[in-house]
Protein backbone atom coordinates (compact mmCIF):
# COMPACT_ATOMS: atom_id res chain seq x y z
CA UNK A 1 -13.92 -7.71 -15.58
CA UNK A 2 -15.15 -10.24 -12.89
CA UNK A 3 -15.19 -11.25 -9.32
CA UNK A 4 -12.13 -13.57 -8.46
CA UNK A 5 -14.19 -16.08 -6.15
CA UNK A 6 -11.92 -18.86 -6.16
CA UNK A 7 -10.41 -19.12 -2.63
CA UNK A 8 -7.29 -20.22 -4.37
CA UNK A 9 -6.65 -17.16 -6.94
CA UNK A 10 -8.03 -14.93 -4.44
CA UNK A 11 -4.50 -16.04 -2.14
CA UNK A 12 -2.29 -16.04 -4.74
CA UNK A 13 -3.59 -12.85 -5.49
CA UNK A 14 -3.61 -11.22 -1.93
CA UNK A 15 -0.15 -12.62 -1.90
CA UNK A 16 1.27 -11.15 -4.96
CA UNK A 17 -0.29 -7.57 -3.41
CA UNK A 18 2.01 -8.38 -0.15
CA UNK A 19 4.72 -8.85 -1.86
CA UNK A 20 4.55 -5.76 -3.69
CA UNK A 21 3.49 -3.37 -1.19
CA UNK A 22 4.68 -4.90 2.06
CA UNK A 23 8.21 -6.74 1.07
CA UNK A 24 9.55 -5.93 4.86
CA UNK A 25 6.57 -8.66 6.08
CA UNK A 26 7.37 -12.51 6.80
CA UNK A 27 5.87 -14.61 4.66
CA UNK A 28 4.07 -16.24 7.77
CA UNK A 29 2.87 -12.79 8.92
CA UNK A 30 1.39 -12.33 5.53
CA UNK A 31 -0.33 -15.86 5.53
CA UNK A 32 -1.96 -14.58 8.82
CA UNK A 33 -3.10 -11.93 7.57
CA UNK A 34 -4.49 -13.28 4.28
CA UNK A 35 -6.44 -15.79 6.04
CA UNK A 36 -7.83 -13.53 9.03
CA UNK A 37 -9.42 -11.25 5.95
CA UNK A 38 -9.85 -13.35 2.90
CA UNK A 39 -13.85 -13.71 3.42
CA UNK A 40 -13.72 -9.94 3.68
CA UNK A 41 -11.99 -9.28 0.47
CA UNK A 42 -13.96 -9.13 -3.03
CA UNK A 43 -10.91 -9.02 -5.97
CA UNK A 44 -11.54 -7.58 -8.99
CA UNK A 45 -10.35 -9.12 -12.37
CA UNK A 46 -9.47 -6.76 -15.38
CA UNK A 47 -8.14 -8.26 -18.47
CA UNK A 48 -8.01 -5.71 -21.61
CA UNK A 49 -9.46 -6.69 -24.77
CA UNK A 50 -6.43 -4.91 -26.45
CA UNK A 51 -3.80 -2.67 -25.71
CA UNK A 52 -2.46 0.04 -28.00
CA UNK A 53 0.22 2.87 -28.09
CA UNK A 54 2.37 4.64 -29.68
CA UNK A 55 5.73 3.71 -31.52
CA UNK A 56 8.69 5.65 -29.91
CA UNK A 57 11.02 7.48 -32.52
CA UNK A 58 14.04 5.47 -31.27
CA UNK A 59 12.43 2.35 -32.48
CA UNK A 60 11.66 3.52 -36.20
């Protein structure tokens, strides 16, 4: 896990959020937005080190 402190990943981030959770909003609206908070945000980075599960029967 880390910070995301590029401004640039931290947009394309915010972005990808919008789009997800506020598809009604204008793109421009959501640029507005991102840039009137973006020194407020602090993004979070998870990657996992491995993911596991298990097989379904339909697949055996």
């Amino acid at each position: 896990m880390h910070i995301l402190s590029d401004k640039k990943q931290k947009v394309d981030a915010l972005r990808l959020l919008a789009q997800k959770y506020c598809p009604h909003e204008s793109p421009e609206s959501t640029q507005k937005e991102i840039e009137r908070f973006l020194d407020k945000v602090c993004i979070l980075m998870f990657e996992p080190e491995y993911i596991s599960g298990k097989q379904a029967i339909e697949l055996t």
